[in-house]
PDB file of N, CA and C in Angstrom:
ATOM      1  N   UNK A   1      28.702  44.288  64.781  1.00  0.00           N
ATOM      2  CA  UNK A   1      28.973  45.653  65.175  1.00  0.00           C
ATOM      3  C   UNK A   1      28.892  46.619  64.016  1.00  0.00           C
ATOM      4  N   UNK A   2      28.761  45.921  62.931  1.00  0.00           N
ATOM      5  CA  UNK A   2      29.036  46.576  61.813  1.00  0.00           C
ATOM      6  C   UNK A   2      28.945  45.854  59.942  1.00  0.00           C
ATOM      7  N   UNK A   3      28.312  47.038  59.370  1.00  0.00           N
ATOM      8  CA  UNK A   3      28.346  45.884  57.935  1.00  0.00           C
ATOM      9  C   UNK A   3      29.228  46.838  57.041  1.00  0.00           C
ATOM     10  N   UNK A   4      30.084  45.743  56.376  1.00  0.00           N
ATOM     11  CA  UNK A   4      31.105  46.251  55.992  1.00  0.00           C
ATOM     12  C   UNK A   4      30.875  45.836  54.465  1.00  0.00           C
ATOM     13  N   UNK A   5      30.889  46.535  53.452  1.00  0.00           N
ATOM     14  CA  UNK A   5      30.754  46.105  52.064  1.00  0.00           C
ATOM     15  C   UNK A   5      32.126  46.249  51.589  1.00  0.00           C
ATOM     16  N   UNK A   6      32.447  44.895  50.974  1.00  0.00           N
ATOM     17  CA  UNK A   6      33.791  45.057  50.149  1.00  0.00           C
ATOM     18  C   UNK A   6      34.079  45.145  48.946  1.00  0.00           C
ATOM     19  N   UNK A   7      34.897  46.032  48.647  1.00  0.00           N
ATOM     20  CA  UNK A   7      35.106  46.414  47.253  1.00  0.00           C
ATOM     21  C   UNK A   7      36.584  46.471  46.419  1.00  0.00           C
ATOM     22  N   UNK A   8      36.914  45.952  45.367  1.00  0.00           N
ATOM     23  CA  UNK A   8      38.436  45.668  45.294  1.00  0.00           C
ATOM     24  C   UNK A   8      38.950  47.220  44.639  1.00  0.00           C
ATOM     25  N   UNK A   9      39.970  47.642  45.565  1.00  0.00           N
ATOM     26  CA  UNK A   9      40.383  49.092  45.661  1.00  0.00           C
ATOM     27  C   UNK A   9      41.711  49.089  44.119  1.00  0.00           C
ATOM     28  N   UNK A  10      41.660  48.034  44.122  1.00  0.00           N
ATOM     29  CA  UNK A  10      43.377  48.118  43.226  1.00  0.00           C
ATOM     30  C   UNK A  10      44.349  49.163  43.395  1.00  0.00           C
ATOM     31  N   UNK A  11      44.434  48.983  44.784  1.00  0.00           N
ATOM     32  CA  UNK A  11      45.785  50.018  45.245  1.00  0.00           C
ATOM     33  C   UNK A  11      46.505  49.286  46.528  1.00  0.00           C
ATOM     34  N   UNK A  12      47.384  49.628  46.883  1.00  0.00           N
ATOM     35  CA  UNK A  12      48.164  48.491  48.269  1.00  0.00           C
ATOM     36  C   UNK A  12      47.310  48.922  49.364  1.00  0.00           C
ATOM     37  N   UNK A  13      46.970  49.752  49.797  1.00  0.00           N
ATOM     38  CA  UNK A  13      46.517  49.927  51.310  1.00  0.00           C
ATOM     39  C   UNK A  13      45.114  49.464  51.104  1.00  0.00           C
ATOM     40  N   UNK A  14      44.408  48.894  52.118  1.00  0.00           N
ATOM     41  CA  UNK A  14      42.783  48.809  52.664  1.00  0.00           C
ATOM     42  C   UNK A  14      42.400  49.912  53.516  1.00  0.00           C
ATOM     43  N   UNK A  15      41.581  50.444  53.048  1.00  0.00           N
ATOM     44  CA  UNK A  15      40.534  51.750  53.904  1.00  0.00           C
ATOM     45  C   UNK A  15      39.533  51.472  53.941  1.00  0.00           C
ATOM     46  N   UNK A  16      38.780  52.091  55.114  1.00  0.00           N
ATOM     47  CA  UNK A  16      37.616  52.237  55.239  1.00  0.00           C
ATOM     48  C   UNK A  16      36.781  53.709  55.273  1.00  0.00           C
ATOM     49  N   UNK A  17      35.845  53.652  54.235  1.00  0.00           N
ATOM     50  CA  UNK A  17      34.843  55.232  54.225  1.00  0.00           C
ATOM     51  C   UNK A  17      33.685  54.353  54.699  1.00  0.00           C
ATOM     52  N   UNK A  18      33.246  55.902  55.113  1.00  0.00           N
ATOM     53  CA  UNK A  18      31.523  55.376  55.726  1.00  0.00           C
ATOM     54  C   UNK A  18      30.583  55.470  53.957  1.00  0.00           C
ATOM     55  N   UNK A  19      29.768  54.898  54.293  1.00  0.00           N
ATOM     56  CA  UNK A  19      28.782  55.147  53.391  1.00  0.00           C
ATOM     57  C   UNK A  19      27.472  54.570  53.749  1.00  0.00           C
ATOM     58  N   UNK A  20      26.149  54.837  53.142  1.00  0.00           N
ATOM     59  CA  UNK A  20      24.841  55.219  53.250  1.00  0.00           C
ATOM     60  C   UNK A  20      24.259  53.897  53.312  1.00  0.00           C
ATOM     61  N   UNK A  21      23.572  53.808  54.360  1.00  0.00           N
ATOM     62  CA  UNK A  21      22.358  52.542  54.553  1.00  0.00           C
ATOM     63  C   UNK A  21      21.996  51.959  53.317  1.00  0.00           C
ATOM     64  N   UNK A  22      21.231  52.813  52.898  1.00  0.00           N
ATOM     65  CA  UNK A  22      20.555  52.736  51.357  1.00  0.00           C
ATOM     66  C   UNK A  22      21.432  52.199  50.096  1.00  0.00           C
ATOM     67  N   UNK A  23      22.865  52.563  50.571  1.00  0.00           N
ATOM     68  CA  UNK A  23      23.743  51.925  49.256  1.00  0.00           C
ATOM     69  C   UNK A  23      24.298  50.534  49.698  1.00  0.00           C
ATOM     70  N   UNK A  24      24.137  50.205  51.009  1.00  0.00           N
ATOM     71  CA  UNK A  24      24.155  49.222  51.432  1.00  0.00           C
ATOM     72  C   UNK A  24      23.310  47.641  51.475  1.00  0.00           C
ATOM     73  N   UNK A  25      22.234  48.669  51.870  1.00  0.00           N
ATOM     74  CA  UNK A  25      21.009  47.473  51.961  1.00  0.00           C
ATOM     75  C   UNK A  25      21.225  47.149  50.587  1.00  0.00           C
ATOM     76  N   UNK A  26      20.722  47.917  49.531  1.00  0.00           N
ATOM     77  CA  UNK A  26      20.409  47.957  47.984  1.00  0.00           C
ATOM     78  C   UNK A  26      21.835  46.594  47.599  1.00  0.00           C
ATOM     79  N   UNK A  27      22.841  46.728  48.098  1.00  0.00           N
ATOM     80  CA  UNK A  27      23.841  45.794  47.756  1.00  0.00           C
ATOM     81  C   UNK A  27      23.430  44.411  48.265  1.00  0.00           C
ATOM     82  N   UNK A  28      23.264  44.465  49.628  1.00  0.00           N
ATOM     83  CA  UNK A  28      22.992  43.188  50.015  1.00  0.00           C
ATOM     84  C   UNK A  28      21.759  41.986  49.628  1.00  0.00           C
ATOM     85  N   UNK A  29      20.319  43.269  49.427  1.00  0.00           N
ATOM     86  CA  UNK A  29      19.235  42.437  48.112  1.00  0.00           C
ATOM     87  C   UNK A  29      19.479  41.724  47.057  1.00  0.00           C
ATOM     88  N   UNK A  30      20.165  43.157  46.362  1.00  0.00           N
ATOM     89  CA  UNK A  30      20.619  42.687  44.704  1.00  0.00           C
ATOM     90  C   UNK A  30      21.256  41.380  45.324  1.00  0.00           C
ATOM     91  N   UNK A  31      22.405  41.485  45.834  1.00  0.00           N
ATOM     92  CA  UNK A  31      23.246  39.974  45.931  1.00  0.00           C
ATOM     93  C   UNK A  31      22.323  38.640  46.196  1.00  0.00           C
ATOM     94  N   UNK A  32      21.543  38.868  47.243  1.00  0.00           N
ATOM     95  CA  UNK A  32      20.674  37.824  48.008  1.00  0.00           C
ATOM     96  C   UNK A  32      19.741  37.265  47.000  1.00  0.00           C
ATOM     97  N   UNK A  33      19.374  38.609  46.250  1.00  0.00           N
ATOM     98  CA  UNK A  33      18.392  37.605  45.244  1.00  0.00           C
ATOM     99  C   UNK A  33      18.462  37.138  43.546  1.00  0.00           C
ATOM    100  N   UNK A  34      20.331  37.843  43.384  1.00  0.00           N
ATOM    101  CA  UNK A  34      20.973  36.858  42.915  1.00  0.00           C
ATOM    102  C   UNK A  34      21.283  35.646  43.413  1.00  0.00           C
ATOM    103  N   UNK A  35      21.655  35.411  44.293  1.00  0.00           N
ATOM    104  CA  UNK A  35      22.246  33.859  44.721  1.00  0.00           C
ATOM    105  C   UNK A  35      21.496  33.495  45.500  1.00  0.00           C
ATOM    106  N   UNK A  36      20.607  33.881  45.654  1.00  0.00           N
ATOM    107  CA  UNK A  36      19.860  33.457  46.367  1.00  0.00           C
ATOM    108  C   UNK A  36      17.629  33.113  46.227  1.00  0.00           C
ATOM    109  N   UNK A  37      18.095  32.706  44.966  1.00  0.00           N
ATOM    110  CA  UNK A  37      16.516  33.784  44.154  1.00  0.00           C
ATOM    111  C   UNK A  37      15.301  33.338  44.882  1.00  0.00           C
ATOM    112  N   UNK A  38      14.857  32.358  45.628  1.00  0.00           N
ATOM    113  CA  UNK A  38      14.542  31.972  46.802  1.00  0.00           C
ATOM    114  C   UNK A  38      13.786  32.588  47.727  1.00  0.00           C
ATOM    115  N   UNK A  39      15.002  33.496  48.208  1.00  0.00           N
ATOM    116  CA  UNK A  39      14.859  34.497  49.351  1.00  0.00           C
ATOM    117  C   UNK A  39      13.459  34.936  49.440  1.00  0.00           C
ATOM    118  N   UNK A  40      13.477  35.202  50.678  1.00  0.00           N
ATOM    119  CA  UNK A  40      11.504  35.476  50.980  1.00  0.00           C
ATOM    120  C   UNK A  40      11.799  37.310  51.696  1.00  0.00           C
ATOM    121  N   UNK A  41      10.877  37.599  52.021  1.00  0.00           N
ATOM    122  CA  UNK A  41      10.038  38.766  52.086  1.00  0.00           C
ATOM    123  C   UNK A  41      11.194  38.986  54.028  1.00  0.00           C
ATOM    124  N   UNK A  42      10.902  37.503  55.120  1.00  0.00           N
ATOM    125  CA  UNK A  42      11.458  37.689  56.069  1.00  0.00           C
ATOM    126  C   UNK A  42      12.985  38.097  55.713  1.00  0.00           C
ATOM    127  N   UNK A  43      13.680  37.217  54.832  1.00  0.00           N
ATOM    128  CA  UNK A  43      15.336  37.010  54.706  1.00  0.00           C
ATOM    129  C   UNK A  43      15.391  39.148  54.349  1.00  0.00           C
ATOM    130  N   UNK A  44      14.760  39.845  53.736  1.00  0.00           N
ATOM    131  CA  UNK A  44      14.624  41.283  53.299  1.00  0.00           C
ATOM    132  C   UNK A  44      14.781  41.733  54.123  1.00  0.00           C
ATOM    133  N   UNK A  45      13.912  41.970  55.512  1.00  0.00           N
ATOM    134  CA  UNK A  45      13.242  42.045  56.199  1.00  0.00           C
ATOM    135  C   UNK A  45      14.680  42.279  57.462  1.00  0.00           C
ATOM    136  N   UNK A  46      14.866  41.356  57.364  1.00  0.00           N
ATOM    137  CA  UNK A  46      16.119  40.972  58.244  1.00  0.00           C
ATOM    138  C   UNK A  46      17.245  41.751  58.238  1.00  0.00           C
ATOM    139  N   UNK A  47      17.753  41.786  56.854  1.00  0.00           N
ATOM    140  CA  UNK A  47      18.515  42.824  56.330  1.00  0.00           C
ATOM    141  C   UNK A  47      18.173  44.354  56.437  1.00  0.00           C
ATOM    142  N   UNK A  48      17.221  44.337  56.420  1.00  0.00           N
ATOM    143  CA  UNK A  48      16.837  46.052  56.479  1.00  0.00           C
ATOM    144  C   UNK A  48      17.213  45.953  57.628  1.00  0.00           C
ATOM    145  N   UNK A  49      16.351  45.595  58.889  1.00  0.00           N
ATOM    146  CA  UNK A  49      16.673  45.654  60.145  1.00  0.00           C
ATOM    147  C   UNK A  49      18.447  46.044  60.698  1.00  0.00           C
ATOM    148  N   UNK A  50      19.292  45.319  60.236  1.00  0.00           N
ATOM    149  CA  UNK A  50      20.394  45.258  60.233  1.00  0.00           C
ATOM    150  C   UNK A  50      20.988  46.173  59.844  1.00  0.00           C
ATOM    151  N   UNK A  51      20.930  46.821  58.749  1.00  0.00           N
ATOM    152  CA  UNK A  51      21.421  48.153  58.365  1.00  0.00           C
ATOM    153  C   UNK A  51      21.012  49.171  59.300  1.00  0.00           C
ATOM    154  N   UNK A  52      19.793  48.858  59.420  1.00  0.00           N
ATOM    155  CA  UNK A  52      19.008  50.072  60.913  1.00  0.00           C
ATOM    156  C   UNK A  52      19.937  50.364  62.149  1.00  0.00           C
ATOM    157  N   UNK A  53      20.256  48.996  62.438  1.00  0.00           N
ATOM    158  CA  UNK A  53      20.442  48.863  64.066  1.00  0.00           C
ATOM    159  C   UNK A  53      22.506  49.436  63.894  1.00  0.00           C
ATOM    160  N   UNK A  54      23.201  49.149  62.936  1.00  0.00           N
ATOM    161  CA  UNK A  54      24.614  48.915  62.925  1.00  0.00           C
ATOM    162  C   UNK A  54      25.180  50.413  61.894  1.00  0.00           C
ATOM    163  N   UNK A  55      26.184  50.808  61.926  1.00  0.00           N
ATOM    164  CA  UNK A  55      26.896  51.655  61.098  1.00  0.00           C
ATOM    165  C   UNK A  55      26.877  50.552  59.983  1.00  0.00           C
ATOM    166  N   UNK A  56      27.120  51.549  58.421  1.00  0.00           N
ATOM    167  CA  UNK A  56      27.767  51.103  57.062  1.00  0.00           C
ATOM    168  C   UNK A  56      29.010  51.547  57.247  1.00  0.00           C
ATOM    169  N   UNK A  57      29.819  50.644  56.344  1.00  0.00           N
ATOM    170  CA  UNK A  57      30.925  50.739  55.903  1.00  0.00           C
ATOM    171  C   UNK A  57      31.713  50.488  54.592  1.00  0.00           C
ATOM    172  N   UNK A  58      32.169  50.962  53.789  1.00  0.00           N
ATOM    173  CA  UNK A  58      32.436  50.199  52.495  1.00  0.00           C
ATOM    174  C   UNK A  58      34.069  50.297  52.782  1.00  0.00           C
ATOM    175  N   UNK A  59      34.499  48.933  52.942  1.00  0.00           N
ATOM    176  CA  UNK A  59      36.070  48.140  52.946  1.00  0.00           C
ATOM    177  C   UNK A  59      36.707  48.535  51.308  1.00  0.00           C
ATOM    178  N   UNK A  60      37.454  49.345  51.361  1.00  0.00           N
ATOM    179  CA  UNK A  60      38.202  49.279  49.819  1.00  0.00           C
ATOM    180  C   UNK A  60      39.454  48.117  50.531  1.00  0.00           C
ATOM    181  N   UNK A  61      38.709  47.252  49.624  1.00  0.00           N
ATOM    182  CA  UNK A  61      40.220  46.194  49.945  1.00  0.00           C
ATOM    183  C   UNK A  61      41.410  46.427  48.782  1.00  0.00           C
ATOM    184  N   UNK A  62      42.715  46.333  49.409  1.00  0.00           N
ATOM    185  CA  UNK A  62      44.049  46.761  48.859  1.00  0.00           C
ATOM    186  C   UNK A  62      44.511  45.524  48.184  1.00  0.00           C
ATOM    187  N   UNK A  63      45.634  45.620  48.125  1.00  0.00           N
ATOM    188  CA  UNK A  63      46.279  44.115  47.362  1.00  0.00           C
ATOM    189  C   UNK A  63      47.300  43.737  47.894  1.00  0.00           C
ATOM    190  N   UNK A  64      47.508  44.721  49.158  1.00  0.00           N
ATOM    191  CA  UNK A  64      48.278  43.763  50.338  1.00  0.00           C
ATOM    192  C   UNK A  64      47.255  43.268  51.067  1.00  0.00           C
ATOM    193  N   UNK A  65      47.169  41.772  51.129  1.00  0.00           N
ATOM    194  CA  UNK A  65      45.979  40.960  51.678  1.00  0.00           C
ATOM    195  C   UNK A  65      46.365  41.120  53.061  1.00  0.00           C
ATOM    196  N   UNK A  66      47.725  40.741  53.527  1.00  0.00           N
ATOM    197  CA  UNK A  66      48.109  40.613  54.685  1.00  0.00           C
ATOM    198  C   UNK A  66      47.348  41.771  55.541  1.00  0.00           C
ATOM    199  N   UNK A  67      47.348  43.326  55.348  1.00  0.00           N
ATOM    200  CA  UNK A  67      47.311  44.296  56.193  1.00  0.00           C
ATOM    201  C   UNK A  67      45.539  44.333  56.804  1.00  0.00           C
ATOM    202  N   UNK A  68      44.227  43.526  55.550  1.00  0.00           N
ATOM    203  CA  UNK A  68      43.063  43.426  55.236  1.00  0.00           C
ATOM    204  C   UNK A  68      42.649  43.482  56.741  1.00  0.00           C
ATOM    205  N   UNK A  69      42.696  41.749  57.767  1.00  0.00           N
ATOM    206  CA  UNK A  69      42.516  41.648  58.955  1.00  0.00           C
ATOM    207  C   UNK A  69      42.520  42.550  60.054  1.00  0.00           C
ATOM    208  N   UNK A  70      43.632  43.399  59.810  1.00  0.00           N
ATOM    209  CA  UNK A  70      43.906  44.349  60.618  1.00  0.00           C
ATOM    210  C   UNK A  70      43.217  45.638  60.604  1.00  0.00           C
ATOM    211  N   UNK A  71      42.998  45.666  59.487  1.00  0.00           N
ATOM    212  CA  UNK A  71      42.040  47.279  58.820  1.00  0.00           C
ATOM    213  C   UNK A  71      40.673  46.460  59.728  1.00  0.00           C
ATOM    214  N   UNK A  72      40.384  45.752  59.283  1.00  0.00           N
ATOM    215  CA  UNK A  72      38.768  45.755  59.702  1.00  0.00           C
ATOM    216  C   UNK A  72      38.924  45.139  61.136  1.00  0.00           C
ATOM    217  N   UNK A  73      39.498  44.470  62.388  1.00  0.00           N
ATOM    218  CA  UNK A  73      39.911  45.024  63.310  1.00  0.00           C
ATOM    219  C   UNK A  73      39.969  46.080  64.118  1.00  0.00           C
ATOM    220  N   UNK A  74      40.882  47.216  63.677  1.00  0.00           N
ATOM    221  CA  UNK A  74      41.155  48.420  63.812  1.00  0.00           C
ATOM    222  C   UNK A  74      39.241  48.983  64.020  1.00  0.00           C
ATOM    223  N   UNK A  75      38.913  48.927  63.117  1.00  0.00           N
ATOM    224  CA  UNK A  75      37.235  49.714  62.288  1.00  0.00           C
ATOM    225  C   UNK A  75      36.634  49.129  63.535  1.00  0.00           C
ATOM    226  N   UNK A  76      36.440  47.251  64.271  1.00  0.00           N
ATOM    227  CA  UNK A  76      35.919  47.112  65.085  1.00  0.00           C
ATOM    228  C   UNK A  76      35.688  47.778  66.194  1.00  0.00           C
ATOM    229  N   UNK A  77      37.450  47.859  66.655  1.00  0.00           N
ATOM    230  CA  UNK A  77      37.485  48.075  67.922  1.00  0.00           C
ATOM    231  C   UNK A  77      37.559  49.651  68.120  1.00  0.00           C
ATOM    232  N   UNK A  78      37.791  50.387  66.746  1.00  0.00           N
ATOM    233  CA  UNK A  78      36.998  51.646  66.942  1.00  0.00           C
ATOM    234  C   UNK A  78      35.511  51.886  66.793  1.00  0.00           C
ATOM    235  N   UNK A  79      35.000  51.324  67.049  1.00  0.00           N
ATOM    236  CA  UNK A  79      33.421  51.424  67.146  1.00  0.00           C
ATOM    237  C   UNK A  79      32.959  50.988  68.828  1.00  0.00           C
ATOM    238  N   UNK A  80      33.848  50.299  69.182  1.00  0.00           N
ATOM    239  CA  UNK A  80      33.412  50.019  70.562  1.00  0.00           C
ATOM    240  C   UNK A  80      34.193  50.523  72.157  1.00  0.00           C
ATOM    241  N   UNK A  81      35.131  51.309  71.171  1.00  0.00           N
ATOM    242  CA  UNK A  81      36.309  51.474  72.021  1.00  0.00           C
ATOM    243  C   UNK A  81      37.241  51.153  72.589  1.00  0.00           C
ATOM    244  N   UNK A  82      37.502  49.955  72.031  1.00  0.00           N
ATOM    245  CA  UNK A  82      38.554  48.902  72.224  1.00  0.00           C
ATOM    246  C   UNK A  82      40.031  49.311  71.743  1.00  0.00           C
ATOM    247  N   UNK A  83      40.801  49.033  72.408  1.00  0.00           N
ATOM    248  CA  UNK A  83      42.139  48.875  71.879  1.00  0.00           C
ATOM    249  C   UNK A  83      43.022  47.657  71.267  1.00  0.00           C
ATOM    250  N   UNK A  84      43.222  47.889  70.063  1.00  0.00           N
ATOM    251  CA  UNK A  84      43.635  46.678  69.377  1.00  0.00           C
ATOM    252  C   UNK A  84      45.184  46.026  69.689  1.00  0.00           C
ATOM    253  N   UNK A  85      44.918  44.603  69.690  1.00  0.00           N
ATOM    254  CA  UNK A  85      46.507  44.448  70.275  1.00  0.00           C
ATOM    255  C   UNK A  85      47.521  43.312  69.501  1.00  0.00           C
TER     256      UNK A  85
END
């Protein structure tokens, strides 16, 4: 429903801001073809697609771990209109 990039916030709460395809995809390459050096032209390919079709998101994760689940939850079921329970 959604790609969520995580980032360590060093503060207690987890939020979520929107942010840009482009700073997204660009994250998920770099990573892929670090760990992945391998990766072909389709595995790219795939990923672009994906950023296309879904909202970005960048997760500032907090350092209360506990509340984490719930933040990105919350982010789900506001995207689909769900009520969280």
């Amino acid at each position: 429903r959604a790609v969520l990039l995580g980032r360590a916030a060093h503060v207690p709460d987890t939020t979520v801001t929107p942010v840009g395809r482009m700073a997204i995809l660009r994250e998920l390459v770099t990573s892929t073809l670090v760990y992945q050096p391998g990766a072909a032209q389709r595995e790219v390919q795939a990923m672009t697609e994906l950023v296309q079709r879904v909202p970005a998101f960048q997760l500032n994760l907090g350092t209360n771990w506990a509340q984490i689940p719930q933040v990105i939850r919350q982010t789900l079921d506001e995207l689909t209109g769900s009520v969280s329970r």
